[in-house]
N, C-alpha and C. Protein backbone atom coordinates (compact mmCIF):
# COMPACT_ATOMS: atom_id res chain seq x y z
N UNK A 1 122.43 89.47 162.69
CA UNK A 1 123.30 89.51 161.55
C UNK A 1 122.76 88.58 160.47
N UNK A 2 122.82 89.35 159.58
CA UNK A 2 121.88 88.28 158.80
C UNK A 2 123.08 88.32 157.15
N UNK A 3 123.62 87.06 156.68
CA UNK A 3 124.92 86.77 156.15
C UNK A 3 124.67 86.28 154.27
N UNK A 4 124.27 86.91 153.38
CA UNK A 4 124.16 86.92 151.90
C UNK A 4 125.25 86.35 151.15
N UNK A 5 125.51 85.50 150.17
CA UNK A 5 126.83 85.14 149.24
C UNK A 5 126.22 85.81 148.04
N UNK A 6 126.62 85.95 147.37
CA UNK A 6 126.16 86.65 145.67
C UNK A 6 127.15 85.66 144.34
N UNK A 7 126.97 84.96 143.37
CA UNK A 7 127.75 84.21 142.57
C UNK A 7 127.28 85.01 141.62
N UNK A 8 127.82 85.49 140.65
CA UNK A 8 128.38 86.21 139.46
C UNK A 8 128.57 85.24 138.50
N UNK A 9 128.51 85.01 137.46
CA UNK A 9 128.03 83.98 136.49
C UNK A 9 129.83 84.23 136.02
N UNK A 10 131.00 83.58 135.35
CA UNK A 10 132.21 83.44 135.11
C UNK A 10 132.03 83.83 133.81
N UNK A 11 130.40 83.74 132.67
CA UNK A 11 130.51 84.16 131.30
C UNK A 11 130.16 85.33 131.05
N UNK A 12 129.76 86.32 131.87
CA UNK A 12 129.66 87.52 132.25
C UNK A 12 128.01 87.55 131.54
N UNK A 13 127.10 86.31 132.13
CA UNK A 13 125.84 86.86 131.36
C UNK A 13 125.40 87.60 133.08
N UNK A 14 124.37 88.71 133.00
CA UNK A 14 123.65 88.88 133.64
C UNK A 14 122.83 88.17 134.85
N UNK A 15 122.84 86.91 134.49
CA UNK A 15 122.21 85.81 136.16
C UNK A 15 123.12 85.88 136.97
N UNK A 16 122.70 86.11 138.02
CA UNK A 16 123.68 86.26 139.64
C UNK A 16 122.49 85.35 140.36
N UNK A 17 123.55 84.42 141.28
CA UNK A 17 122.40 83.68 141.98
C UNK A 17 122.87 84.18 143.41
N UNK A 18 121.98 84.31 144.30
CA UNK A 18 121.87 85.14 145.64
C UNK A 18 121.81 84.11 146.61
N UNK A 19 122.65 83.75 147.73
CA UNK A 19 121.92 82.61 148.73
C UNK A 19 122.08 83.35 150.43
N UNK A 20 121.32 83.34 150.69
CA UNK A 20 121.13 83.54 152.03
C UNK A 20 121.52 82.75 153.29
N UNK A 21 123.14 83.07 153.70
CA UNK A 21 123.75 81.80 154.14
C UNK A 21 123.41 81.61 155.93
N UNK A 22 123.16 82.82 156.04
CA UNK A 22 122.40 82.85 157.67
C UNK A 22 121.59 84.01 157.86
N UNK A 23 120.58 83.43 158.71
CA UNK A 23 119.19 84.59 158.72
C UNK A 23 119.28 85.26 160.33
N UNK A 24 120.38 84.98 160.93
CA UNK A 24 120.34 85.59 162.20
C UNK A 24 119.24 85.13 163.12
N UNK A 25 118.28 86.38 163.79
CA UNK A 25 117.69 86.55 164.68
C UNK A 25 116.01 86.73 163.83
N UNK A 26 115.96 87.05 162.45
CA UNK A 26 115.18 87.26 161.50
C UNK A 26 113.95 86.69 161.93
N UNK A 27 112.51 87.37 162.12
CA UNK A 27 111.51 86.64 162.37
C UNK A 27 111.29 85.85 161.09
N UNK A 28 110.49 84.24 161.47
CA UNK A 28 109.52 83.83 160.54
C UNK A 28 108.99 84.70 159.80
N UNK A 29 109.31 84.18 157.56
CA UNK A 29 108.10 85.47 156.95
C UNK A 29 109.02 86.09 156.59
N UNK A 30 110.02 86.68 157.04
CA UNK A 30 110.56 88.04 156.70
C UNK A 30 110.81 87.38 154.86
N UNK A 31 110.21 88.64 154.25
CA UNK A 31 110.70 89.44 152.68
C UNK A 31 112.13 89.60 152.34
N UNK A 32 113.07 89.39 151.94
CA UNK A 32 114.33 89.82 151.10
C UNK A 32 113.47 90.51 149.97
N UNK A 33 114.22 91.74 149.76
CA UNK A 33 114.27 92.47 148.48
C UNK A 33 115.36 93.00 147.91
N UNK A 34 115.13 92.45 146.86
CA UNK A 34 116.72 92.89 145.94
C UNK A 34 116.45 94.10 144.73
N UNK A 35 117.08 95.21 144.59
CA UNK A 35 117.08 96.27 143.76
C UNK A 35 118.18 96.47 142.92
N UNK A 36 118.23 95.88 141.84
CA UNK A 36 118.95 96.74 140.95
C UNK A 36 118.99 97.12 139.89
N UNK A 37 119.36 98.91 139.58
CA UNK A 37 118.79 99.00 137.71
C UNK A 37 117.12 99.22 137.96
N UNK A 38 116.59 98.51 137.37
CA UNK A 38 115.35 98.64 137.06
C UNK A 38 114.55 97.47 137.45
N UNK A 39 115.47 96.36 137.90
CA UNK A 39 115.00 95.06 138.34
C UNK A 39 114.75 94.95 139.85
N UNK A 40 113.41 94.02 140.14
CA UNK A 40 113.44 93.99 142.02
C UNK A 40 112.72 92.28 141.64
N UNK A 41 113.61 91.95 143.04
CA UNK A 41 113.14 90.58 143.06
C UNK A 41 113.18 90.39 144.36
N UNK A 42 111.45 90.16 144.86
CA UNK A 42 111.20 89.84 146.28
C UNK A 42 111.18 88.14 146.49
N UNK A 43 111.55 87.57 147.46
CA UNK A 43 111.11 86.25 148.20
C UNK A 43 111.78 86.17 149.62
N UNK A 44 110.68 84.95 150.20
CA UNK A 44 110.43 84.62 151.44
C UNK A 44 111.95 84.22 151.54
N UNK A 45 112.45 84.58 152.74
CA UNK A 45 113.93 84.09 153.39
C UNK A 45 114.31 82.72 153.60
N UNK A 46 114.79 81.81 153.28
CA UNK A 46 115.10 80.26 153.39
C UNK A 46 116.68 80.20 153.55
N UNK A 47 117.46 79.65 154.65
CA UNK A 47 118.58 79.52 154.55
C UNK A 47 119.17 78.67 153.68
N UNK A 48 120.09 78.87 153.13
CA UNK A 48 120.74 78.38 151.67
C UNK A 48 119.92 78.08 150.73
N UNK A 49 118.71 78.54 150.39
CA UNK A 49 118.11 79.10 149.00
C UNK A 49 118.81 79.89 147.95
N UNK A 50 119.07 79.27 147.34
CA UNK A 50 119.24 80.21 146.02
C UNK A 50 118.36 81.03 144.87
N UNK A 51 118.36 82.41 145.37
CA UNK A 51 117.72 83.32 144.41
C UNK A 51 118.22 83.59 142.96
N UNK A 52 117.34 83.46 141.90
CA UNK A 52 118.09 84.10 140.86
C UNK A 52 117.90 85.66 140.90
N UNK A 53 119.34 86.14 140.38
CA UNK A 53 118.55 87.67 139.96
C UNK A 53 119.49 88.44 138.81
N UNK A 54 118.50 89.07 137.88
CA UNK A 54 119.37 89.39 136.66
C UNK A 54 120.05 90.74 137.35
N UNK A 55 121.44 91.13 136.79
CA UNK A 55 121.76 92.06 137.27
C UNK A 55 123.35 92.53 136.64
N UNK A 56 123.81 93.87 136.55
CA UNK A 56 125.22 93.85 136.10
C UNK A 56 126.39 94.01 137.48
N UNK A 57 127.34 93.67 136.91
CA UNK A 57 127.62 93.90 138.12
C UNK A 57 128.74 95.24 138.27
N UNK A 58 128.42 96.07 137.29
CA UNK A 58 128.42 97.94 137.44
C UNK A 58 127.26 98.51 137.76
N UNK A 59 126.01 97.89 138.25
CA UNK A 59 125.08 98.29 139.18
C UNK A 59 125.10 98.03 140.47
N UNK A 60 124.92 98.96 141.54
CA UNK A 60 124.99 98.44 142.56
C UNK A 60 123.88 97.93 143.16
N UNK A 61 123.53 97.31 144.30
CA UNK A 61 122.62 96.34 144.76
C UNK A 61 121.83 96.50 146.03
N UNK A 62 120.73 96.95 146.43
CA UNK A 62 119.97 97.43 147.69
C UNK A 62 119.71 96.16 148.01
N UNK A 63 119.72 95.62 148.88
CA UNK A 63 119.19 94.79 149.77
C UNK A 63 117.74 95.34 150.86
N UNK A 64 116.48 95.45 150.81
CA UNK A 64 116.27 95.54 151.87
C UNK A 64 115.00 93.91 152.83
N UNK A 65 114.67 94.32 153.78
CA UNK A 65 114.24 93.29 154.58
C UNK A 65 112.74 93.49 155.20
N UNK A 66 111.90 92.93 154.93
CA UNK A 66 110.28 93.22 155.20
C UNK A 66 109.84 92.32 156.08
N UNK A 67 108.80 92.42 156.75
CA UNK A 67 108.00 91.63 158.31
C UNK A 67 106.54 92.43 157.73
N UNK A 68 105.62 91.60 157.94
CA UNK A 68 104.61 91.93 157.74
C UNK A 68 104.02 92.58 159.30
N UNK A 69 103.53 93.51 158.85
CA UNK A 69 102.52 93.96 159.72
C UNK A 69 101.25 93.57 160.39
N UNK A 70 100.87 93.14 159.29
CA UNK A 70 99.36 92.70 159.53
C UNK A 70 98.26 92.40 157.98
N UNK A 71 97.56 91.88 158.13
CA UNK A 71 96.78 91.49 156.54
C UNK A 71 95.17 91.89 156.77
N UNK A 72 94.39 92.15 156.14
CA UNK A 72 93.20 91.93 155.98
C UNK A 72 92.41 91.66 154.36
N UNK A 73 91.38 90.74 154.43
CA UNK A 73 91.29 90.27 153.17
C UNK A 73 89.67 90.96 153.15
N UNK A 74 89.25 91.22 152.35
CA UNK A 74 87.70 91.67 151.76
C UNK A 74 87.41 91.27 150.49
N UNK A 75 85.89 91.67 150.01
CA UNK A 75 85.45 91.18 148.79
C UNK A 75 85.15 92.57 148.23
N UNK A 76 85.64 92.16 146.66
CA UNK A 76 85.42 92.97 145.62
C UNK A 76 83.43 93.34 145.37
N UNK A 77 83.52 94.40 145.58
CA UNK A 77 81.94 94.46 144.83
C UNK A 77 81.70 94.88 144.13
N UNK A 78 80.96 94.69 142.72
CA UNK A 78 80.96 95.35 141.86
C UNK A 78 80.14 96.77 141.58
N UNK A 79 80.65 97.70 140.77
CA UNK A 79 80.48 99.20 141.09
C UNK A 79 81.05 99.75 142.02
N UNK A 80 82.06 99.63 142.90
CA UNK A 80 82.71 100.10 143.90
C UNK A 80 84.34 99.87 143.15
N UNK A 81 85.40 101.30 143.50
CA UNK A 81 86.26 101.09 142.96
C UNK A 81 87.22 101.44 144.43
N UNK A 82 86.67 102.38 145.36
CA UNK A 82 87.71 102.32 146.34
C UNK A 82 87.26 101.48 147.28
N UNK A 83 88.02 101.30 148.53
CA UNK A 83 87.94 100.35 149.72
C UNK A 83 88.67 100.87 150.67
N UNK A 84 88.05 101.15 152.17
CA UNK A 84 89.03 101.55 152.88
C UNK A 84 89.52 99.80 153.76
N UNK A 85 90.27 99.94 153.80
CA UNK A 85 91.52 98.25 154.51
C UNK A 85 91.68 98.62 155.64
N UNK A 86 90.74 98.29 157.29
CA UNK A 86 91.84 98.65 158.15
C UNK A 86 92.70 97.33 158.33
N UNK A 87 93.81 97.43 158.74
CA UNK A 87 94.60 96.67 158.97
C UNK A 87 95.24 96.65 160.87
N UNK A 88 94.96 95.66 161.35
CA UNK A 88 95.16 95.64 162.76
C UNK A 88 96.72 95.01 162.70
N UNK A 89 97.96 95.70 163.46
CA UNK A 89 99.18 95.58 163.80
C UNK A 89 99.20 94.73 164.39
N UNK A 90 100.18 93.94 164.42
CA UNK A 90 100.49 92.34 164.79
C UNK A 90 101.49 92.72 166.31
N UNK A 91 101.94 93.95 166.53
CA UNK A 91 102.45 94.21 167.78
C UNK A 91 101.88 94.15 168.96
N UNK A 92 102.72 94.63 169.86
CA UNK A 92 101.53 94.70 171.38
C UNK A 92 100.64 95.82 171.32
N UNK A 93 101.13 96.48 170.49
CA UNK A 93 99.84 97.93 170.39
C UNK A 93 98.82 97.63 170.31
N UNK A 94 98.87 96.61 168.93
CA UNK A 94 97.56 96.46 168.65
C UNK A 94 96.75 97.58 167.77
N UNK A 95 97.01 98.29 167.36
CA UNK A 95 97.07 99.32 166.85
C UNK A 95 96.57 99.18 165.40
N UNK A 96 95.24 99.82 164.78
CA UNK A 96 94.69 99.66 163.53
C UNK A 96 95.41 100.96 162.46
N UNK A 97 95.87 100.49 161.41
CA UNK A 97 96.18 101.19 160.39
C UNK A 97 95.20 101.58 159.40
N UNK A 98 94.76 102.54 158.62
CA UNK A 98 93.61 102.30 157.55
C UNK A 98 93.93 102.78 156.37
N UNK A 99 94.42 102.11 155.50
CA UNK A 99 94.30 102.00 154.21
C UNK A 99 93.00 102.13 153.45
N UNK A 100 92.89 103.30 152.28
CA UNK A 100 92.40 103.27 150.95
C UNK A 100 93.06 103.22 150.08
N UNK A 101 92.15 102.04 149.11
CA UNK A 101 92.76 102.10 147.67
C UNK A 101 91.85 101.97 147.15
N UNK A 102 92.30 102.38 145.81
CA UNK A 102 91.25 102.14 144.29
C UNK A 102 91.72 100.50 143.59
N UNK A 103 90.83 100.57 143.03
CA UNK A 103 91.15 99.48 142.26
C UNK A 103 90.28 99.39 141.10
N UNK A 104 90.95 99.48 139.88
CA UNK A 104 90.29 99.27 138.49
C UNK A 104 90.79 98.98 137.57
N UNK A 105 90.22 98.44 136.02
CA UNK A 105 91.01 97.74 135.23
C UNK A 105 91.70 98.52 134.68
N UNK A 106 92.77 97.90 134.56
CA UNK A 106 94.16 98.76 134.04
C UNK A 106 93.41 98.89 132.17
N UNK A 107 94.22 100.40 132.08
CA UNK A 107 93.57 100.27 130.75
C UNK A 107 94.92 99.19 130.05
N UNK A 108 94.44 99.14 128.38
CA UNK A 108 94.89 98.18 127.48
C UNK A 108 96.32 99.08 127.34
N UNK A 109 97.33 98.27 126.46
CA UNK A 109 98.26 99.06 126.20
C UNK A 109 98.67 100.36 125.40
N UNK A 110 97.52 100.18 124.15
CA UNK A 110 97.50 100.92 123.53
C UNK A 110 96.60 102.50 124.12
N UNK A 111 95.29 102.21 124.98
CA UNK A 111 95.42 103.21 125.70
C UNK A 111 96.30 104.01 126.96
N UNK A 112 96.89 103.16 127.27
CA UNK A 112 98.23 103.66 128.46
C UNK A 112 98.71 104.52 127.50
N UNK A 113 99.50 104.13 126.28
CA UNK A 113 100.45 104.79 125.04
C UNK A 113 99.61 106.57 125.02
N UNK A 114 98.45 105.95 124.95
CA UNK A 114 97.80 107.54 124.63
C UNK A 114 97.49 108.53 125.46
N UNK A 115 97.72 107.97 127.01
CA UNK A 115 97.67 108.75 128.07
C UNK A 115 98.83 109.04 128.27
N UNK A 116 99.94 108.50 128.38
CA UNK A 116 101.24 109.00 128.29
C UNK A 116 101.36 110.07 127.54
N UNK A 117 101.00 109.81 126.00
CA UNK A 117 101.38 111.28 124.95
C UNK A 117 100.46 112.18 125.21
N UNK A 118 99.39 111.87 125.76
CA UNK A 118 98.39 113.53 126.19
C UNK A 118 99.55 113.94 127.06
N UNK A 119 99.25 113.30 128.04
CA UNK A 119 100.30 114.01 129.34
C UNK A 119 101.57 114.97 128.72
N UNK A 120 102.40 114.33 127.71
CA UNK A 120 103.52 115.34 127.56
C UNK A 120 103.32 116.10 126.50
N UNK A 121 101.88 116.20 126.20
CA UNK A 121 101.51 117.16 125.33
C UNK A 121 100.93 118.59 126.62
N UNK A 122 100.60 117.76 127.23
CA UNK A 122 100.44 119.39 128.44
C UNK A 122 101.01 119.57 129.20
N UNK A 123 102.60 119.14 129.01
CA UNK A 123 103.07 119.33 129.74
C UNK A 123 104.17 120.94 129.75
């Protein structure tokens, strides 16, 4: 059972502070994630920590709860844009996951703007 308070600001601005008043059975590590609207605010679980988080409170509020799996770290090389990640499971399996990703520089803003308006030009 894992036990959340939520405080609502009395001037009706948008800051809600979040505290996590018991973590139960919760492994070490575990993620809190908070969703609402358009806003997400992840951090590490600490009992009676207080999170800020902007939010109304005619939105409603996802809570969910993350444990890592497993990590692996590599080096960037240059001219290479994908990478396959295996990632070995921290369970008794033992069990390798394999991740690909790309990775490249985000374009500037003003080109994002112009890939957006192609797009809903063919669309």
């Amino acid at each position: 059972c894992v036990l959340v308070s939520f405080f609502i600001s009395p001037h009706c601005t948008d800051l809600m502070e979040v505290t996590v008043v018991d973590t139960g059975d919760l492994p070490p590590g575990t993620i809190i994630s908070f969703h609402t609207g358009t806003i997400r605010r992840h951090a590490q679980i600490e009992k009676n920590k207080a999170i800020n988080l902007t939010a109304t409170s005619s939105e409603p509020i996802r809570v969910d709860l993350m444990a890592q799996l497993g990590t692996h770290t590599f080096d960037m090389v240059p001219g290479q844009d994908v990478y396959e990640v295996p990632i070995t499971t921290g369970d008794a399996s033992g069990r390798e996951v394999k991740l690909k990703v790309q990775i490249r520089n985000a374009p500037d803003k003003a080109e994002a703007n112009e890939e957006v308006a192609a797009a809903k030009e063919g669309e």
